[in-house]
Protein backbone atom coordinates (compact mmCIF):
# COMPACT_ATOMS: atom_id res chain seq x y z
CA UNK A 1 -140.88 88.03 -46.75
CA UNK A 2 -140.94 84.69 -48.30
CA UNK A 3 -138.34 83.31 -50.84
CA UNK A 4 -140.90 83.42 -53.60
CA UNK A 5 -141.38 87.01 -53.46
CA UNK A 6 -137.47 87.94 -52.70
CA UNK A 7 -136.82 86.28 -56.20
CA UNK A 8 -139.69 88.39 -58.19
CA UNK A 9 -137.73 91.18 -56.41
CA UNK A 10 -134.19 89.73 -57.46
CA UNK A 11 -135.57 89.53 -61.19
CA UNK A 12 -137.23 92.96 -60.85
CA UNK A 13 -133.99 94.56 -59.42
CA UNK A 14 -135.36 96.14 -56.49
CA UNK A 15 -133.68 94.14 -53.71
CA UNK A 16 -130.87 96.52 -51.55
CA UNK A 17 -127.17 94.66 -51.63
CA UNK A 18 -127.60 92.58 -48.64
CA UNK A 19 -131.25 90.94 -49.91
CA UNK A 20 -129.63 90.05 -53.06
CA UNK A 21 -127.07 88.37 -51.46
CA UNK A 22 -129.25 86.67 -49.15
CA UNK A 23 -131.00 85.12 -52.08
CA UNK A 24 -128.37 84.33 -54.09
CA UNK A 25 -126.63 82.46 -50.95
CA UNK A 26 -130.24 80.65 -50.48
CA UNK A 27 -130.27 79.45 -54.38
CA UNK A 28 -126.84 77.93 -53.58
CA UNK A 29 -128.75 75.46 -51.18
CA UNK A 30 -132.25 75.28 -52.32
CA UNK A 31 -132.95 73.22 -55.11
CA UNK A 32 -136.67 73.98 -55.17
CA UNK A 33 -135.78 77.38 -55.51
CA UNK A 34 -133.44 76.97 -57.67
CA UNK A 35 -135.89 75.40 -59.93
CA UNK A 36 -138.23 78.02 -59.77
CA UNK A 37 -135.58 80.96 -60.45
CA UNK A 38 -134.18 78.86 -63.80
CA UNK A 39 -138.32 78.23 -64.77
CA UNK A 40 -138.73 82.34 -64.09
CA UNK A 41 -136.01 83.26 -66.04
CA UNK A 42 -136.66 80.83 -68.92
CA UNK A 43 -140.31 82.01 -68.89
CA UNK A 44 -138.74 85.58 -68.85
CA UNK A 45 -136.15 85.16 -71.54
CA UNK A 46 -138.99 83.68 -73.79
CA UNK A 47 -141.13 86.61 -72.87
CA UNK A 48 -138.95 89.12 -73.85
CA UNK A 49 -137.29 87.37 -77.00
CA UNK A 50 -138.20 89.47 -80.19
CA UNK A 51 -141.52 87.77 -82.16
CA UNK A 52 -141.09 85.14 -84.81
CA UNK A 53 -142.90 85.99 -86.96
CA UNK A 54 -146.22 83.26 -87.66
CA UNK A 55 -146.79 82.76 -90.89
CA UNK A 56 -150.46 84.22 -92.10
CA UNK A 57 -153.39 81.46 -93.20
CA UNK A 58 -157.06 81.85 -94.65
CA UNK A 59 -158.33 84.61 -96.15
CA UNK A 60 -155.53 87.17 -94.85
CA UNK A 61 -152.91 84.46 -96.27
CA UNK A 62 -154.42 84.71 -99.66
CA UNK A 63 -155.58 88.47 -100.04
CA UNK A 64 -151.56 88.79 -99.16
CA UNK A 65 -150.31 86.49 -101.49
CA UNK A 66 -152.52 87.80 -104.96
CA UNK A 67 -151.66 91.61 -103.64
């Protein structure tokens, strides 16, 4: 299995002990996959991250504002 696809499974949780190990071992040493876990889980933490709320413009802005 490549690297690439361990990590989706390291993020997803569904590697067994020793493949976890294996890729946390490989992330010690790998700096291109290194950079691509620490992209993932920034991309994931955003993801997940409760919404800000955007503030409302044109015509739904303004029926909201003289309700």
């Amino acid at each position: 299995m490549q690297m690439v696809q361990k990590l989706a499974g390291y993020f997803e949780g569904d590697l067994d002990l020793s493949e976890k190990a294996l890729v946390q071992r490989h992330l010690l040493g790998c700096a291109n996959c290194r950079l691509v876990a620490d992209s993932a889980l920034e991309t994931l933490s955003n993801y997940f991250k409760p919404e800000v709320q955007v503030p409302r413009t044109g015509a739904r802005a303004e029926r909201t504002l003289v309700n």
